[in-house]
C-alpha atoms as a PDB file:
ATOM      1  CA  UNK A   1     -24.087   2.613 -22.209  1.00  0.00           C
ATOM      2  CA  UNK A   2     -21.432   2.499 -19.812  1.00  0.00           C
ATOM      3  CA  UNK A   3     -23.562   1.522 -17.249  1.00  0.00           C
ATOM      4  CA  UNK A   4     -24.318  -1.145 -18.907  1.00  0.00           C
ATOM      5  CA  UNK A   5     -20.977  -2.475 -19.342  1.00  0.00           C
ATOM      6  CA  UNK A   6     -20.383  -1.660 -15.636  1.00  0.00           C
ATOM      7  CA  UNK A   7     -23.794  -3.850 -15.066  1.00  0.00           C
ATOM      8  CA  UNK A   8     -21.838  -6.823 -17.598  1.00  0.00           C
ATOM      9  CA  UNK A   9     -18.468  -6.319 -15.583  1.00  0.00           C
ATOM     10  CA  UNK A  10     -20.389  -7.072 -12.215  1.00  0.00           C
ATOM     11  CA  UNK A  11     -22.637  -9.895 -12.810  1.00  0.00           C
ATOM     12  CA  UNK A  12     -19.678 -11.965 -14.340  1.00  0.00           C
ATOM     13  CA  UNK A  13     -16.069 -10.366 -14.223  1.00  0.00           C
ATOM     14  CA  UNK A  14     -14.461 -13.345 -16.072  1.00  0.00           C
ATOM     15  CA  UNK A  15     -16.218 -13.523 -18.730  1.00  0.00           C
ATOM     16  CA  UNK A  16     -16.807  -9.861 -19.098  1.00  0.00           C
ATOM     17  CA  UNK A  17     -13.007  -9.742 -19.819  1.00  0.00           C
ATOM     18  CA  UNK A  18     -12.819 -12.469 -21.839  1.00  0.00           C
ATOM     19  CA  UNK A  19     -15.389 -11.493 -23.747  1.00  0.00           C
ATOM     20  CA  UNK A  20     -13.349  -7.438 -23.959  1.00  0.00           C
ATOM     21  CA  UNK A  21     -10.866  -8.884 -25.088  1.00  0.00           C
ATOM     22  CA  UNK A  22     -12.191 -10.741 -28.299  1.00  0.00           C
ATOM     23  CA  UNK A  23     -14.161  -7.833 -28.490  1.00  0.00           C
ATOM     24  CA  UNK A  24     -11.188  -5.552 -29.223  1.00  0.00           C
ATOM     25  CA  UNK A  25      -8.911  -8.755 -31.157  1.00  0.00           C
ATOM     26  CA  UNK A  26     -12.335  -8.608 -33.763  1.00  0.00           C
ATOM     27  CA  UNK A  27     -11.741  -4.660 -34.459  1.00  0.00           C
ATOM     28  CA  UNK A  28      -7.789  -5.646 -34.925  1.00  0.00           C
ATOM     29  CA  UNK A  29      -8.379  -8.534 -37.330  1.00  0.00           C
ATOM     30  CA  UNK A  30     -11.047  -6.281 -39.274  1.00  0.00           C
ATOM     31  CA  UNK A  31      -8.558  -3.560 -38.962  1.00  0.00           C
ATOM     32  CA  UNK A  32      -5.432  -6.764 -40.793  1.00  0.00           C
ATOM     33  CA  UNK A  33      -8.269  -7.776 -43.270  1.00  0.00           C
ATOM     34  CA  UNK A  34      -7.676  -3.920 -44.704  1.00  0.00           C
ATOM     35  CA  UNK A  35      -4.328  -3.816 -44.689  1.00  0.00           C
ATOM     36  CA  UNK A  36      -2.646  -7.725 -45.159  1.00  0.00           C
ATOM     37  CA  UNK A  37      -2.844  -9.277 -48.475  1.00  0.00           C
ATOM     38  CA  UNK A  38      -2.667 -13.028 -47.085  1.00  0.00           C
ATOM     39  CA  UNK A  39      -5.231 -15.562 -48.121  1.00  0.00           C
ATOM     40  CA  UNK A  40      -6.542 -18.720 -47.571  1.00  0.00           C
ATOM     41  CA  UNK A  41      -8.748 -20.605 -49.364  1.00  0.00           C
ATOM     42  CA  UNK A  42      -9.127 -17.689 -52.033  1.00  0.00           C
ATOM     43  CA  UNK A  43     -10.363 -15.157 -48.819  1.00  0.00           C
ATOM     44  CA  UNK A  44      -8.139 -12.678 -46.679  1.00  0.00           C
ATOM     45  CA  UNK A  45      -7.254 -15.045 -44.040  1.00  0.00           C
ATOM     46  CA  UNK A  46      -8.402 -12.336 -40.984  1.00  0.00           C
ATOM     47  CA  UNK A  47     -11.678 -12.696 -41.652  1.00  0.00           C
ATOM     48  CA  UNK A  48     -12.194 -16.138 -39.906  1.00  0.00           C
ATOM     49  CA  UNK A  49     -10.775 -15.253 -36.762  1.00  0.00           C
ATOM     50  CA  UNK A  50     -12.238 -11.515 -37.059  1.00  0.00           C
ATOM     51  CA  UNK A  51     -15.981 -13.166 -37.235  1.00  0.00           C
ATOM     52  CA  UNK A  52     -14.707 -15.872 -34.468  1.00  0.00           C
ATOM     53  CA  UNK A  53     -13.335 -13.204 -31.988  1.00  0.00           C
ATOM     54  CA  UNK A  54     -16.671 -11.508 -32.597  1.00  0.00           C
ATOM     55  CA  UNK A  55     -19.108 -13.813 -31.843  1.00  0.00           C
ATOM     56  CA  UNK A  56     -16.921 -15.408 -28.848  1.00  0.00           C
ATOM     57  CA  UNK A  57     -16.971 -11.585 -27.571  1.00  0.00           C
ATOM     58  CA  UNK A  58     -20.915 -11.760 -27.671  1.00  0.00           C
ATOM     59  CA  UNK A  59     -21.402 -15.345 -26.511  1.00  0.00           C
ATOM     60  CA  UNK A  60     -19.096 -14.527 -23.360  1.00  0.00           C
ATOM     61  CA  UNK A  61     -21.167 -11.262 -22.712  1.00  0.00           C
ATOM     62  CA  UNK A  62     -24.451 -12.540 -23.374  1.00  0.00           C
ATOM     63  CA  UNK A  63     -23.620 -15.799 -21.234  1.00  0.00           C
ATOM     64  CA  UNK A  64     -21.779 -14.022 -18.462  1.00  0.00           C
ATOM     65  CA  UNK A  65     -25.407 -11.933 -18.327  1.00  0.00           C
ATOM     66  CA  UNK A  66     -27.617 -14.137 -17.867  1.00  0.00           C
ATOM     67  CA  UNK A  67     -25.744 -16.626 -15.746  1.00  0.00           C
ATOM     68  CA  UNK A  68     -25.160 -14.348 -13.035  1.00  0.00           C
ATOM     69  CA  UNK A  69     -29.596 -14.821 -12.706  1.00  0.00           C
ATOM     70  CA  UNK A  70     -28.856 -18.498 -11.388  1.00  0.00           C
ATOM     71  CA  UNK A  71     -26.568 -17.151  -8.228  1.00  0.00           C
ATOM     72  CA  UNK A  72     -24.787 -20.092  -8.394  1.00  0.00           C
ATOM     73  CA  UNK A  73     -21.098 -18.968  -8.395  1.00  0.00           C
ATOM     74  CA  UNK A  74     -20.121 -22.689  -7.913  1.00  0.00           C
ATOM     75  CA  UNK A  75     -20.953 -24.237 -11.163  1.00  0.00           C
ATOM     76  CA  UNK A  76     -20.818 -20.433 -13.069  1.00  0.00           C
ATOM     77  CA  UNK A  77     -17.447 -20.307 -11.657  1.00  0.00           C
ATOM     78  CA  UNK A  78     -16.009 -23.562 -13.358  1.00  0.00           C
ATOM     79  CA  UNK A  79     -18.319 -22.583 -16.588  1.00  0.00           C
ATOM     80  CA  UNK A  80     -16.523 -19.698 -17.099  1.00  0.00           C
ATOM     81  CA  UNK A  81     -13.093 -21.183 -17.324  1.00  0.00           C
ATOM     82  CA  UNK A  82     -14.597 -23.985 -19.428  1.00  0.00           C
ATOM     83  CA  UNK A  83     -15.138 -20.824 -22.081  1.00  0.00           C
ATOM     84  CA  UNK A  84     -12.151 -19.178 -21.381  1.00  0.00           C
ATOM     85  CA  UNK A  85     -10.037 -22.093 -22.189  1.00  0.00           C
ATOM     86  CA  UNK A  86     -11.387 -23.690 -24.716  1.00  0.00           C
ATOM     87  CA  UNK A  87     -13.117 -21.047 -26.818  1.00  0.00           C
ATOM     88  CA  UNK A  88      -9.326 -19.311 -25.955  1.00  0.00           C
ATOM     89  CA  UNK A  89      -7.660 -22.136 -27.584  1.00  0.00           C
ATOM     90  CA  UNK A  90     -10.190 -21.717 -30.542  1.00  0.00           C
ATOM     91  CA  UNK A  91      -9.004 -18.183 -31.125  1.00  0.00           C
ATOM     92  CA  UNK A  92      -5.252 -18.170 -30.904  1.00  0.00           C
ATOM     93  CA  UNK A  93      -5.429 -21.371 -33.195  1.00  0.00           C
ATOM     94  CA  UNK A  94      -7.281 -19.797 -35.888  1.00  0.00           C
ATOM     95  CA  UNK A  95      -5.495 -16.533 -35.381  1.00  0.00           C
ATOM     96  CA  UNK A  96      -2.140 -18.202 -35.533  1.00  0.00           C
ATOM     97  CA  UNK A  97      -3.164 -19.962 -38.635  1.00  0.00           C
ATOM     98  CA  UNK A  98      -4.473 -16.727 -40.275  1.00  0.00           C
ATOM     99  CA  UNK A  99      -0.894 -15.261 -39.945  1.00  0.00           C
ATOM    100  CA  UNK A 100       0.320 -18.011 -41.916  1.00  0.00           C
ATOM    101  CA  UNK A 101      -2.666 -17.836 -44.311  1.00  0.00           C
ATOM    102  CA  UNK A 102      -3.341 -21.635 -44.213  1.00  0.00           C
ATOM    103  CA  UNK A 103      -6.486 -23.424 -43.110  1.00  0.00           C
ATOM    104  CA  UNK A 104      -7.217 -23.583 -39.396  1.00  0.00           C
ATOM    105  CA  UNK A 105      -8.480 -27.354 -39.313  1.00  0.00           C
ATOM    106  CA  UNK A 106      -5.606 -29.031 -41.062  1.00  0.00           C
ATOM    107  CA  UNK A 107      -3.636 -30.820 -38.077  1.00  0.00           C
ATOM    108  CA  UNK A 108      -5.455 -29.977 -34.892  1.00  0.00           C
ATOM    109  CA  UNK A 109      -8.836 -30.783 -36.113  1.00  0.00           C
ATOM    110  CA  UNK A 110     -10.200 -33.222 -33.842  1.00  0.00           C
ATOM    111  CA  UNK A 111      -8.866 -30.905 -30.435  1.00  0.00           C
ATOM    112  CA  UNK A 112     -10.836 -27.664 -32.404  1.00  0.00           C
ATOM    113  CA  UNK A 113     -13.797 -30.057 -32.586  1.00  0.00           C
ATOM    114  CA  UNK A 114     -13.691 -30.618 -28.835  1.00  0.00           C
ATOM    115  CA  UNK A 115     -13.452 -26.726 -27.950  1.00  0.00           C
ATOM    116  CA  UNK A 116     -16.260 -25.840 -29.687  1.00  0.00           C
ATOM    117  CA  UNK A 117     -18.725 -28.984 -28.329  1.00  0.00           C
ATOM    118  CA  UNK A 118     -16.938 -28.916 -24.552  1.00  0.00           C
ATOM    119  CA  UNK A 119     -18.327 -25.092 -23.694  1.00  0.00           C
ATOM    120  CA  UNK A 120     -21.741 -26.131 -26.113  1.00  0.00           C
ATOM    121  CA  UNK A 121     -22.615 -28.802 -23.889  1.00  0.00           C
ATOM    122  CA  UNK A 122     -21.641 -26.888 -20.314  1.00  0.00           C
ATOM    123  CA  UNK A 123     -23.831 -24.532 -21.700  1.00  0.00           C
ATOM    124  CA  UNK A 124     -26.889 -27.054 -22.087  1.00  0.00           C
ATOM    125  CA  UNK A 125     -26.006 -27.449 -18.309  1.00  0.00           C
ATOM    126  CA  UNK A 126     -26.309 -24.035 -17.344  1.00  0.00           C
ATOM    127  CA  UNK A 127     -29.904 -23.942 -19.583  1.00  0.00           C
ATOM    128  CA  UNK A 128     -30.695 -27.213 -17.285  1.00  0.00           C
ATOM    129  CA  UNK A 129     -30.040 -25.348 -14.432  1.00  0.00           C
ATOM    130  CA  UNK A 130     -32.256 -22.479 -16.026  1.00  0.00           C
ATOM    131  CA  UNK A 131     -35.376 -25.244 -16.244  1.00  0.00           C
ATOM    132  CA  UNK A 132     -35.035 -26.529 -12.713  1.00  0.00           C
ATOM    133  CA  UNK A 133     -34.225 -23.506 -10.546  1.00  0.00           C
ATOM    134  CA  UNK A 134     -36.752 -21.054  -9.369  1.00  0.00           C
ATOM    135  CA  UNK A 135     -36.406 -17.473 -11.136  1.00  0.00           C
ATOM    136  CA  UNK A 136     -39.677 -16.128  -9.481  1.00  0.00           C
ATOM    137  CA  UNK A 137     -38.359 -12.509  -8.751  1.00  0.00           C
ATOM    138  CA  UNK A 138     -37.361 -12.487 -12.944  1.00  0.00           C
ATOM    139  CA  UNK A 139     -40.268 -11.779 -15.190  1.00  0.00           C
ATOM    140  CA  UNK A 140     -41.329 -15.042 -17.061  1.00  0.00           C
ATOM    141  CA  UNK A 141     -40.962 -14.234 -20.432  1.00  0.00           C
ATOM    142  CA  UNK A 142     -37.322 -12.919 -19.584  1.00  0.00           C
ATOM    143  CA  UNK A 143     -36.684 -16.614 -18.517  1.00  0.00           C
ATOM    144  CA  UNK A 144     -38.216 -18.232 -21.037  1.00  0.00           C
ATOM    145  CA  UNK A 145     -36.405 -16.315 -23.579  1.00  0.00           C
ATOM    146  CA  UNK A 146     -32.780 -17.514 -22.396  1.00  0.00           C
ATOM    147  CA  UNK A 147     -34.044 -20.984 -21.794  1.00  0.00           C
ATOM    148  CA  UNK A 148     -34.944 -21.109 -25.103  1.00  0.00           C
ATOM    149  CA  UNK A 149     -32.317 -19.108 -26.057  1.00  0.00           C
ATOM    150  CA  UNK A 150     -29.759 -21.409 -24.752  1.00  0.00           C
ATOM    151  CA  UNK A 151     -31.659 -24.126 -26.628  1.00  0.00           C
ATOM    152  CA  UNK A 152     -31.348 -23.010 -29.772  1.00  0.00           C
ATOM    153  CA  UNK A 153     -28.226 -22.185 -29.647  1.00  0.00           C
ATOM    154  CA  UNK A 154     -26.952 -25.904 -28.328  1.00  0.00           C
ATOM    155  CA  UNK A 155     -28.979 -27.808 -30.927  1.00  0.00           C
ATOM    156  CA  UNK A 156     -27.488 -25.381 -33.201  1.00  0.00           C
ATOM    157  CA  UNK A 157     -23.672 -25.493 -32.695  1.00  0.00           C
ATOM    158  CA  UNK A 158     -24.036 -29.403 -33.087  1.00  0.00           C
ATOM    159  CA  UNK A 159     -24.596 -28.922 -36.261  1.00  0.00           C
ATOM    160  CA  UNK A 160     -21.173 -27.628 -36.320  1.00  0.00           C
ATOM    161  CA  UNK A 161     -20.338 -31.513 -35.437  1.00  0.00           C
ATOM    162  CA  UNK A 162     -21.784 -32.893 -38.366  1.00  0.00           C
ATOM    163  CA  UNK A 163     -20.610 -29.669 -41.089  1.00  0.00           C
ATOM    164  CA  UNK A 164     -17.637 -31.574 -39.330  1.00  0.00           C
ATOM    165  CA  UNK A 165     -18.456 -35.428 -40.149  1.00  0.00           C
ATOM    166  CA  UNK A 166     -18.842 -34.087 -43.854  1.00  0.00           C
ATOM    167  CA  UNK A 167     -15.610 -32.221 -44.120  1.00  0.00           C
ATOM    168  CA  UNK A 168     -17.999 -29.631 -45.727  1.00  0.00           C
ATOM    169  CA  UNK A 169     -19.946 -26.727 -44.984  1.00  0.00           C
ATOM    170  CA  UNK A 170     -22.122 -26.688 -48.478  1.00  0.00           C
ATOM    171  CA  UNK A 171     -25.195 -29.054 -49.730  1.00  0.00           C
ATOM    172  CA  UNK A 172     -26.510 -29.965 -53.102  1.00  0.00           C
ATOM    173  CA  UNK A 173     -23.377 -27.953 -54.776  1.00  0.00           C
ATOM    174  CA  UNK A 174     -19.785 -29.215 -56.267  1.00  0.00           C
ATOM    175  CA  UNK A 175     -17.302 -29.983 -53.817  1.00  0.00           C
ATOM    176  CA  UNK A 176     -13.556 -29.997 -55.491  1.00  0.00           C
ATOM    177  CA  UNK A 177     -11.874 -28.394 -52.540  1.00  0.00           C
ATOM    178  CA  UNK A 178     -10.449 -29.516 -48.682  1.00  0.00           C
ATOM    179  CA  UNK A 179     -13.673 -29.475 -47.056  1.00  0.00           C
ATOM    180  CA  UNK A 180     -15.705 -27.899 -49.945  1.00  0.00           C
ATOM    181  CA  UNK A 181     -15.034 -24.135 -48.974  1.00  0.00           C
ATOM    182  CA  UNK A 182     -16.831 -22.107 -51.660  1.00  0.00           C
ATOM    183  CA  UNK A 183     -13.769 -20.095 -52.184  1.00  0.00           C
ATOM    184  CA  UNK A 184     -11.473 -22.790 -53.285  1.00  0.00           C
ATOM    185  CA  UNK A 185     -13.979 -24.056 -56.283  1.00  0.00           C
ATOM    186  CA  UNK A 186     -14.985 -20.594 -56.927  1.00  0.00           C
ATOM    187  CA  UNK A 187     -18.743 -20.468 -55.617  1.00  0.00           C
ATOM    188  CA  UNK A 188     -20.264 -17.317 -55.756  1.00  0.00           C
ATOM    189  CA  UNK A 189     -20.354 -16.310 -51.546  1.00  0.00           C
ATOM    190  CA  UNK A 190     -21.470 -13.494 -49.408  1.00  0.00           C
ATOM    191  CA  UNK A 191     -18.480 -11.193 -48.411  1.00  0.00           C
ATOM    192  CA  UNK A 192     -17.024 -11.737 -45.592  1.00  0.00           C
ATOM    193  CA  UNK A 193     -19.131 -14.101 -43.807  1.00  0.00           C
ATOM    194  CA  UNK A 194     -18.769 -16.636 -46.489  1.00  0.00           C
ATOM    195  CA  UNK A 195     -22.013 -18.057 -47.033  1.00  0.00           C
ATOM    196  CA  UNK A 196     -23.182 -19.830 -50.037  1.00  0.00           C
ATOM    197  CA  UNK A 197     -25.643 -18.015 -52.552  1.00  0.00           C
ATOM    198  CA  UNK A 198     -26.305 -20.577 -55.003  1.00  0.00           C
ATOM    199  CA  UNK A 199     -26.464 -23.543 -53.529  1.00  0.00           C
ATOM    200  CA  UNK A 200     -27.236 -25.113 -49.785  1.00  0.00           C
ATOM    201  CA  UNK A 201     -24.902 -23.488 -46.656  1.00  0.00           C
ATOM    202  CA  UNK A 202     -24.886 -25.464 -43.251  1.00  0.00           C
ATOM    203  CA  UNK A 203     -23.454 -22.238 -41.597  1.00  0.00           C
ATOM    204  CA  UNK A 204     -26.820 -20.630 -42.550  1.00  0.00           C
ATOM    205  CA  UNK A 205     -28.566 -21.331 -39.027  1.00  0.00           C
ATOM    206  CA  UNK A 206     -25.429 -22.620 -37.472  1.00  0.00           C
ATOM    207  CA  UNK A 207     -24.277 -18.841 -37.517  1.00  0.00           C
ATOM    208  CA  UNK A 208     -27.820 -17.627 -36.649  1.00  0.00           C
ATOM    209  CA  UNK A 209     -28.467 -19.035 -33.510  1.00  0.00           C
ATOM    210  CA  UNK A 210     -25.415 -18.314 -31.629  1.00  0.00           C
ATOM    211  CA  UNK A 211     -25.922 -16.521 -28.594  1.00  0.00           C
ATOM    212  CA  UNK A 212     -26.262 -12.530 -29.209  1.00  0.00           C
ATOM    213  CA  UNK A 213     -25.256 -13.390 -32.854  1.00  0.00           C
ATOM    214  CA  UNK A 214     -29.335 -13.248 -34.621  1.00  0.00           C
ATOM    215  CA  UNK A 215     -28.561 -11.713 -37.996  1.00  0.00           C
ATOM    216  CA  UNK A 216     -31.039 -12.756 -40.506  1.00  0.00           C
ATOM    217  CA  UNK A 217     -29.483 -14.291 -43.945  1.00  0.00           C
ATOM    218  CA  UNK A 218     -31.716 -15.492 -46.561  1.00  0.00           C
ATOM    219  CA  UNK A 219     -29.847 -17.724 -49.313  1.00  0.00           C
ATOM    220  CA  UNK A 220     -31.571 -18.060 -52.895  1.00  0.00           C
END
């Protein structure tokens, strides 16, 4: 195990850190969730940025792997502060917000919908740079899985853009609160993670395709 992490910490330093230190800001938040009574939208309000720190600390790992296979340290160089910044802004934003138990897209909205969509579409680039370089010394299937890997997850976290366009992360149920969280009209939802059970959730496959992040949820 710890060579492994030595492995992560050498093929991509920056992100390795990055990714350490939403790794150990996920355990703090889970640790607040236990112990903080504030709430937003009817849910303790440290469990958004617990599941955000989370999966930023995988993405950053899991992308700091595999782009150290393109030895390009030109264009992974500038990637990697394309993550850092943006997907940092993401977290101290929602983190900020969870302290004051309010909703993390009230007034910055439109600059959290660039963060997320900025480091999505430098990602595409990096999988574009997957397709056209030549990776003969990696086994093929090992390439083909984070080409298609990074696939998935781009055509996936777009769908983050249009949960956006709705103002709404749930289909085919009622939708009486800002942005039709099921807490605030009382939906029944899956602890924590906040999906839907009774009626459609767009999360559903946004959540499942990010990077590292492949936990399988089936909704009734």
């Amino acid at each position: 195990m710890l060579n492994f992490f030595d492995q992560l910490q050498f093929r991509n330093e920056p992100l390795f850190l990055f990714g350490s230190i939403n790794m150990a800001g996920a355990i703090i938040f889970l640790l607040l969730s236990q112990f903080s009574n504030i709430r937003a939208a009817g849910a303790n309000a440290w469990f958004k940025p617990f599941k955000l720190a989370l999966s930023i600390g995988v993405f950053s790992w899991a992308m700091g792997w595999y782009a150290y296979e393109l030895h390009a340290p030109g264009p992974v160089g500038f990637y990697n502060w394309i993550v850092i910044v943006c997907l940092g802004f993401e977290i101290i934003y929602i983190s900020i917000q969870a302290g004051r138990g309010q909703l993390s897209h009230s007034v910055l909205f439109v600059l959290m919908g660039l963060g997320a969509a900025i480091p999505t579409l430098w990602t595409g680039y990096v999988g574009l740079l997957f397709f056209n370089t030549h990776l003969d010394n990696l086994p093929g299937y090992y390439v083909w899985s984070i080409r298609l890997g990074i696939v998935l997850f781009v055509i996936f976290s777009f769908k983050g853009a249009l949960m956006g366009s709705r103002l709404s992360h749930s289909v085919g149920g009622p939708e009486t609160g800002a942005r039709g969280c099921p807490s605030s009209i009382g939906a029944p939802d899956m602890a924590i993670c906040g999906l839907l059970i009774l009626s459609g959730c767009m999360r559903c496959r946004y959540c499942r395709f990010y990077p590292g992040m492949s936990s399988k949820i089936r909704l009734r």
